[in-house]
N, C-alpha and C. Protein backbone atom coordinates (compact mmCIF):
# COMPACT_ATOMS: atom_id res chain seq x y z
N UNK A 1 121.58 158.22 160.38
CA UNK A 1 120.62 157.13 160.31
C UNK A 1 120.45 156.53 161.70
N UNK A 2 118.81 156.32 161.88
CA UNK A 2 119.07 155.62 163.13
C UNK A 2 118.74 154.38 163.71
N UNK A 3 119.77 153.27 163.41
CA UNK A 3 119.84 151.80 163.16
C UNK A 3 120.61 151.47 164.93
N UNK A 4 120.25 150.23 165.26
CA UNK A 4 120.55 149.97 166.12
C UNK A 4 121.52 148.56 165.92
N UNK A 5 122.42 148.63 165.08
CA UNK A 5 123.41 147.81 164.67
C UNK A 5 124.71 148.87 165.63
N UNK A 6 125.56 148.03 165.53
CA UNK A 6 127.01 148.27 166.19
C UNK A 6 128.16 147.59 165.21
N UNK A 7 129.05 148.24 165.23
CA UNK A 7 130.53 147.58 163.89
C UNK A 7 130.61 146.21 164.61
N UNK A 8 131.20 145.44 163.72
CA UNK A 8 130.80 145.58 162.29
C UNK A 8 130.00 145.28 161.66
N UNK A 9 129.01 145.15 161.82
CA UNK A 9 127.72 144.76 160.96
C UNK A 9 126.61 145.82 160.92
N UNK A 10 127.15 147.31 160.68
CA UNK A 10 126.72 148.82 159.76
C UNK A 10 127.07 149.07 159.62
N UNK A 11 126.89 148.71 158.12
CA UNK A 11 127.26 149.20 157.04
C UNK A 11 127.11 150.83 155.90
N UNK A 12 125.38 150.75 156.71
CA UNK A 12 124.42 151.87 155.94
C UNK A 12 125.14 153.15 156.49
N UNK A 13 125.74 154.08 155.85
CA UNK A 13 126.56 154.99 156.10
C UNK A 13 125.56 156.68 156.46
N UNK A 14 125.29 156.70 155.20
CA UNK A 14 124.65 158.52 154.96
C UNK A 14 123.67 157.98 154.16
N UNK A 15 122.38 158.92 154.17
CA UNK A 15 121.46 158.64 153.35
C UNK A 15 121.78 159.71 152.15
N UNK A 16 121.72 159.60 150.63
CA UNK A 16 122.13 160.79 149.57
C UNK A 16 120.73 161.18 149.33
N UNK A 17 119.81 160.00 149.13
CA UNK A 17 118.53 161.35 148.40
C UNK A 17 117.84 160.02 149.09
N UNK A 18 116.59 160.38 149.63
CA UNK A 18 115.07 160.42 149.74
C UNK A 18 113.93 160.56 149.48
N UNK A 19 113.34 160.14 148.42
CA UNK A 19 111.94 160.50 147.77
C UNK A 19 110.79 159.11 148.35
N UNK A 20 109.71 159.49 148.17
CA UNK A 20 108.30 159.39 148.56
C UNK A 20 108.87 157.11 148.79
N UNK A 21 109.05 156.69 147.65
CA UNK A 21 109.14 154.97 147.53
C UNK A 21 110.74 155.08 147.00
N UNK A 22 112.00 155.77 147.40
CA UNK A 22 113.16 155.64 146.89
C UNK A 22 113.99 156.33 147.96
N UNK A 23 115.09 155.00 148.37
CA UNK A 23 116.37 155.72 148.92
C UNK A 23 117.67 155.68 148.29
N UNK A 24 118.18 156.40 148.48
CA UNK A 24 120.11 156.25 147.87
C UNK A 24 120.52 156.26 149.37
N UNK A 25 121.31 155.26 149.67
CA UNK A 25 122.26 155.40 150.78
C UNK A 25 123.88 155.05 150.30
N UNK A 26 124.66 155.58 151.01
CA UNK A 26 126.14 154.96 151.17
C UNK A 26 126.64 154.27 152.07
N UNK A 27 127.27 153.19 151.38
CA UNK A 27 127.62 151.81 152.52
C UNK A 27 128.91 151.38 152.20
N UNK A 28 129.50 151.36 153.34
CA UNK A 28 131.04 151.41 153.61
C UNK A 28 131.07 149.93 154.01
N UNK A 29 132.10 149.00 153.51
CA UNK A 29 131.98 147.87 154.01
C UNK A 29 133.41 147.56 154.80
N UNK A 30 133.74 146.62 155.92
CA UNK A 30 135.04 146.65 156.50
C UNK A 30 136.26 145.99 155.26
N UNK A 31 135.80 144.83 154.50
CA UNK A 31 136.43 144.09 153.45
C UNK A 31 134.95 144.17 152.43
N UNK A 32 136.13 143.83 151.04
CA UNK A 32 135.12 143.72 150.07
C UNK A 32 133.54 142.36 150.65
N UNK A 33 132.86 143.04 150.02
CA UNK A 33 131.77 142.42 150.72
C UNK A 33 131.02 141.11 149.93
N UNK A 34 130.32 140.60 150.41
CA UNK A 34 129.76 139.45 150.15
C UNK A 34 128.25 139.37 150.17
N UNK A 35 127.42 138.76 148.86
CA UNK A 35 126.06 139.50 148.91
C UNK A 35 125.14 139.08 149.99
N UNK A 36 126.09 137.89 151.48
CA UNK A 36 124.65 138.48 152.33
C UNK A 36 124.85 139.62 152.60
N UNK A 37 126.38 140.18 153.03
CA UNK A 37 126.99 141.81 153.75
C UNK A 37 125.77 142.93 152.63
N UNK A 38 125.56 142.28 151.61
CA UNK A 38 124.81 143.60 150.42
C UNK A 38 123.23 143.43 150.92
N UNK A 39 122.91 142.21 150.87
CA UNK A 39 121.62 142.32 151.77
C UNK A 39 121.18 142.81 152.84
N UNK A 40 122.14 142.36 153.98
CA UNK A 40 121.92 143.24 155.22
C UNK A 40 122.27 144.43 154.93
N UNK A 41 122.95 145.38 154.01
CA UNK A 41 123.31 146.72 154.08
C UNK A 41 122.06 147.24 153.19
N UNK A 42 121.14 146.36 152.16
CA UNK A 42 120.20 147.08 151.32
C UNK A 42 118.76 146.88 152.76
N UNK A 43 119.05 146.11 153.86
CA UNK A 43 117.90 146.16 154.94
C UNK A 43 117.97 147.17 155.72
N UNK A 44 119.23 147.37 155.69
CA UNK A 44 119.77 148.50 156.24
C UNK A 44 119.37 150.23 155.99
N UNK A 45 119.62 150.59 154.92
CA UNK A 45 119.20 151.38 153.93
C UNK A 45 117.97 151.96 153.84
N UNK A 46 116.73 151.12 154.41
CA UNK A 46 115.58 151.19 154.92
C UNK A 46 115.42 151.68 155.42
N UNK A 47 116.22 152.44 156.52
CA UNK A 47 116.14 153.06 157.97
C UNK A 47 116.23 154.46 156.74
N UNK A 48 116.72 154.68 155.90
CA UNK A 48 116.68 156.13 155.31
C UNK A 48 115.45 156.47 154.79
N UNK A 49 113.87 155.30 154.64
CA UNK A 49 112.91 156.03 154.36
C UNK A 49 111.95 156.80 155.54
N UNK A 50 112.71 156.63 156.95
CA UNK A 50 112.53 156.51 158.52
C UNK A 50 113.08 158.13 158.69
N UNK A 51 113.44 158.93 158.04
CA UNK A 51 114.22 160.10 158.53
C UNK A 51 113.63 160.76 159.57
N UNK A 52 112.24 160.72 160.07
CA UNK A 52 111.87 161.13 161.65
C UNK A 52 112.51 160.63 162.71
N UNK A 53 112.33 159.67 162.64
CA UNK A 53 113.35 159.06 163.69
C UNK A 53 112.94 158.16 164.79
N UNK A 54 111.52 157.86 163.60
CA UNK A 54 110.53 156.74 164.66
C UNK A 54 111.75 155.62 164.98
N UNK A 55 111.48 154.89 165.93
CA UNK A 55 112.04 153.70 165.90
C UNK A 55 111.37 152.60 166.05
N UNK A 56 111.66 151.42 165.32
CA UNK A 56 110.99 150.51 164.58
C UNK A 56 112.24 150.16 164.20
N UNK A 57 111.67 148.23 164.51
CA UNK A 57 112.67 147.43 164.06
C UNK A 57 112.14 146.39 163.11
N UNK A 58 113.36 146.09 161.94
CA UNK A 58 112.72 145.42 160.83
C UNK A 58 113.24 144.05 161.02
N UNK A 59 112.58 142.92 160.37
CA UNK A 59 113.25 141.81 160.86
C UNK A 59 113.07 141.13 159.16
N UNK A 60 114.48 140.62 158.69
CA UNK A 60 114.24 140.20 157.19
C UNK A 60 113.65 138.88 157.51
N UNK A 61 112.44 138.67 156.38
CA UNK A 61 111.64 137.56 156.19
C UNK A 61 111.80 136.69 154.59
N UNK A 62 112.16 137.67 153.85
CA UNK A 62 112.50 136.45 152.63
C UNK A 62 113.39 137.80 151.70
N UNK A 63 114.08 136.78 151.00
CA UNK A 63 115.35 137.29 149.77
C UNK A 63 115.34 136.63 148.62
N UNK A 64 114.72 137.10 147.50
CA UNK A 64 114.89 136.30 146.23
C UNK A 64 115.41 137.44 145.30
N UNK A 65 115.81 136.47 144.06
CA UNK A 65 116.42 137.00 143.33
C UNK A 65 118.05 137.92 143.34
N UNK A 66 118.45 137.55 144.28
CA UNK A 66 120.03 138.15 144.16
C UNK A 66 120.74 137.64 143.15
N UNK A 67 121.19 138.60 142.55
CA UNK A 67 122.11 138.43 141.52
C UNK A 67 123.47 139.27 141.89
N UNK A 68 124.91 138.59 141.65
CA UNK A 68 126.01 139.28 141.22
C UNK A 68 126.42 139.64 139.78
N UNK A 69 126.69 140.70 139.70
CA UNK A 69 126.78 141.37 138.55
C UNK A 69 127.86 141.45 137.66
N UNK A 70 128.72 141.78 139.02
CA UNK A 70 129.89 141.83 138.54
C UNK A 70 130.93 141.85 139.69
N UNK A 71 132.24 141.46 139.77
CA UNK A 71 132.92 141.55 140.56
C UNK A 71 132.42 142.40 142.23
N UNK A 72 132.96 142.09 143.13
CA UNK A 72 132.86 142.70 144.39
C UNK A 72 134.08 142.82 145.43
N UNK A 73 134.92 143.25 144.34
CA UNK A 73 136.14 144.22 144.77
C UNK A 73 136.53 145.37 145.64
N UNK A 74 135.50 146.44 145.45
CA UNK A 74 135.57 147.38 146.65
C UNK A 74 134.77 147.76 147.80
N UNK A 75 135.50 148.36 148.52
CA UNK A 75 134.53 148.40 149.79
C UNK A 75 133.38 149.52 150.34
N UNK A 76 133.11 150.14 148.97
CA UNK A 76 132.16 151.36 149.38
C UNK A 76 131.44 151.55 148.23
N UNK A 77 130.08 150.91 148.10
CA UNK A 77 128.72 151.36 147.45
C UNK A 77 127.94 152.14 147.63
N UNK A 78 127.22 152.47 146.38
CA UNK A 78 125.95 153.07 147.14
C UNK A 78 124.54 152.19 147.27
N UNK A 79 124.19 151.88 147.48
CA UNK A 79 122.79 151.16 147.85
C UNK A 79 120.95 152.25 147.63
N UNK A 80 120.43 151.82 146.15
CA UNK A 80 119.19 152.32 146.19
C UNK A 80 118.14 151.19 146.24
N UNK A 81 116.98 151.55 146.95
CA UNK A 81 116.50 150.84 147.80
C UNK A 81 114.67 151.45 147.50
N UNK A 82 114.03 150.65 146.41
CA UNK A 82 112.84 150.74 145.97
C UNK A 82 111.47 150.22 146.63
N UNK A 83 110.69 151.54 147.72
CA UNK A 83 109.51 150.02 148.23
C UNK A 83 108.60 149.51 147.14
N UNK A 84 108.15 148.27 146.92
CA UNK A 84 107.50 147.90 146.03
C UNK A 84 105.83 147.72 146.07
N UNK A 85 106.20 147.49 147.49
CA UNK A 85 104.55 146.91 147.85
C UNK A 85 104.83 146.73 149.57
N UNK A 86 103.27 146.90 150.33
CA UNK A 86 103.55 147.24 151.79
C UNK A 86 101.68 146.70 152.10
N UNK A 87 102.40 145.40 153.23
CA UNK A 87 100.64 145.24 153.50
C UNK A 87 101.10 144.71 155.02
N UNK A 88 100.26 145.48 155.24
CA UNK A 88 100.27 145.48 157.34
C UNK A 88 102.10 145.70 157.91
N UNK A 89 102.21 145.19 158.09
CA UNK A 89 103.80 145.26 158.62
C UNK A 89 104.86 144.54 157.84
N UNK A 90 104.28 144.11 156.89
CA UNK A 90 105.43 143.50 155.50
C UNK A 90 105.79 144.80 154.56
N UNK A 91 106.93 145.02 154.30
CA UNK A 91 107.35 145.75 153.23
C UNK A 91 107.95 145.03 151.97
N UNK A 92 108.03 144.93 151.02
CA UNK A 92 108.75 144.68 149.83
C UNK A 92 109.37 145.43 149.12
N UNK A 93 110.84 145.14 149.39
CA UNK A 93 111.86 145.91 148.33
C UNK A 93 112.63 145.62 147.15
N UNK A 94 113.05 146.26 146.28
CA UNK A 94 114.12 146.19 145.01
C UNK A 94 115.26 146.68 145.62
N UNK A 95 116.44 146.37 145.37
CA UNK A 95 117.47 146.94 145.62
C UNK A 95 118.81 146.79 144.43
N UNK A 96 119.85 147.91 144.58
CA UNK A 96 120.25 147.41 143.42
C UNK A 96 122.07 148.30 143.91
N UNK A 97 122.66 147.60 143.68
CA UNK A 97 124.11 148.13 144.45
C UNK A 97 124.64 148.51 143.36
N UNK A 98 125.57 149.75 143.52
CA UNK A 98 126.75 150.72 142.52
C UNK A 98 128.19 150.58 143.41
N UNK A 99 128.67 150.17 142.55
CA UNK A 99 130.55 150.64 143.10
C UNK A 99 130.63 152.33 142.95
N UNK A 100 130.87 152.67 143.97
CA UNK A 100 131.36 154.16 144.17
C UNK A 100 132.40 154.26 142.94
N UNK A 101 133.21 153.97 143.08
CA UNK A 101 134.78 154.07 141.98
C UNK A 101 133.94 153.81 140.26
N UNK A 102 133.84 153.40 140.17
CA UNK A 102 133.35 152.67 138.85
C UNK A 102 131.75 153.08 138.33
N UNK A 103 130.69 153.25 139.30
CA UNK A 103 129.59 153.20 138.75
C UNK A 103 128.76 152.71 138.22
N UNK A 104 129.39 151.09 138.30
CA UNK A 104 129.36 150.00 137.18
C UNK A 104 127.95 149.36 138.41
N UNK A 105 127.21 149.53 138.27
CA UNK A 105 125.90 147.87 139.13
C UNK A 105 126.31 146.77 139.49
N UNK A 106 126.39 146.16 140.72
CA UNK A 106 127.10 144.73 141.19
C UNK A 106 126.31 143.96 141.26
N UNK A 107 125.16 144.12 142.14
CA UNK A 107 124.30 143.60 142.39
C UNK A 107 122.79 144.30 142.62
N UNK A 108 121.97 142.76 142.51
CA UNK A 108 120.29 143.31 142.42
C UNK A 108 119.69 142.49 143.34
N UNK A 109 118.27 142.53 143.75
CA UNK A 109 117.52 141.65 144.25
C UNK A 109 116.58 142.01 145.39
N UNK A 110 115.62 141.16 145.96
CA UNK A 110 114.38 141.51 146.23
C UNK A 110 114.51 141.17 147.72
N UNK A 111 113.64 141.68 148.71
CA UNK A 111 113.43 141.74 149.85
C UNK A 111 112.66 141.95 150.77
N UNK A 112 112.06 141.30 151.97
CA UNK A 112 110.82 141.97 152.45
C UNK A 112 111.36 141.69 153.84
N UNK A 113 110.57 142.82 154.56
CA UNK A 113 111.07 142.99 155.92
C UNK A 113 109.37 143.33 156.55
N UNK A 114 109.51 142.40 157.37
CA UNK A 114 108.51 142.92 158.80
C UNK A 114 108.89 144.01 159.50
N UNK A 115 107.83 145.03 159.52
CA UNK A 115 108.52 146.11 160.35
C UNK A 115 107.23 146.06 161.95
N UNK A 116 108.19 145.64 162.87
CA UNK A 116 107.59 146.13 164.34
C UNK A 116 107.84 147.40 164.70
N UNK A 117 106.76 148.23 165.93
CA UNK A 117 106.78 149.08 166.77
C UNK A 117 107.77 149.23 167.83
């Protein structure tokens, strides 16, 4: 992935699958994480619908709807990452976090990012 973050704050690991408005990424966190750490890692995650390798930087502009689900005990999710809607340089996303171990959904919630040149 090609993010211009430095440890510790990337998180977004490997991208698993890629389709047309859908990413799966894996996100390794240093300690169990905390849902801004899930936000910045589902902004993150973004960079996997980017697989050319334009570069373009996103800058988060609003976050609603986060929900915890359930505990946030371990330190490695996967993160899928839905665009919803896209007008000029605003994107809007769904996102929705899995515990690797468990499989169980932690967290959900919405997001939009300005994307610059």
């Amino acid at each position: 992935m090609n993010l211009p973050h430095k440890a510790p704050l990337i998180f977004a690991k490997e991208v698993l699958e890629n389709k047309d408005k859908h990413v799966k990424v894996k996100c390794l966190f240093p300690q169990p994480p905390t849902l801004a750490m899930f936000i910045e890692a589902a902004a993150q995650s973004t960079a996997g619908f980017n697989e050319e390798g334009e570069l373009a930087i996103g800058f988060l502009t609003m976050v609603r709807n986060i929900r915890r689900l359930a505990p946030l005990t371990h330190k490695a999710y996967f993160i899928t990452v839905t665009k919803e809607n896209e007008v000029g340089p605003y994107r809007k996303f769904f996102f929705s976090a899995y515990c690797v171990i468990s499989k169980k959904e932690v967290v959900t919630g919405n997001f939009t990012l300005m994307i610059t040149a």
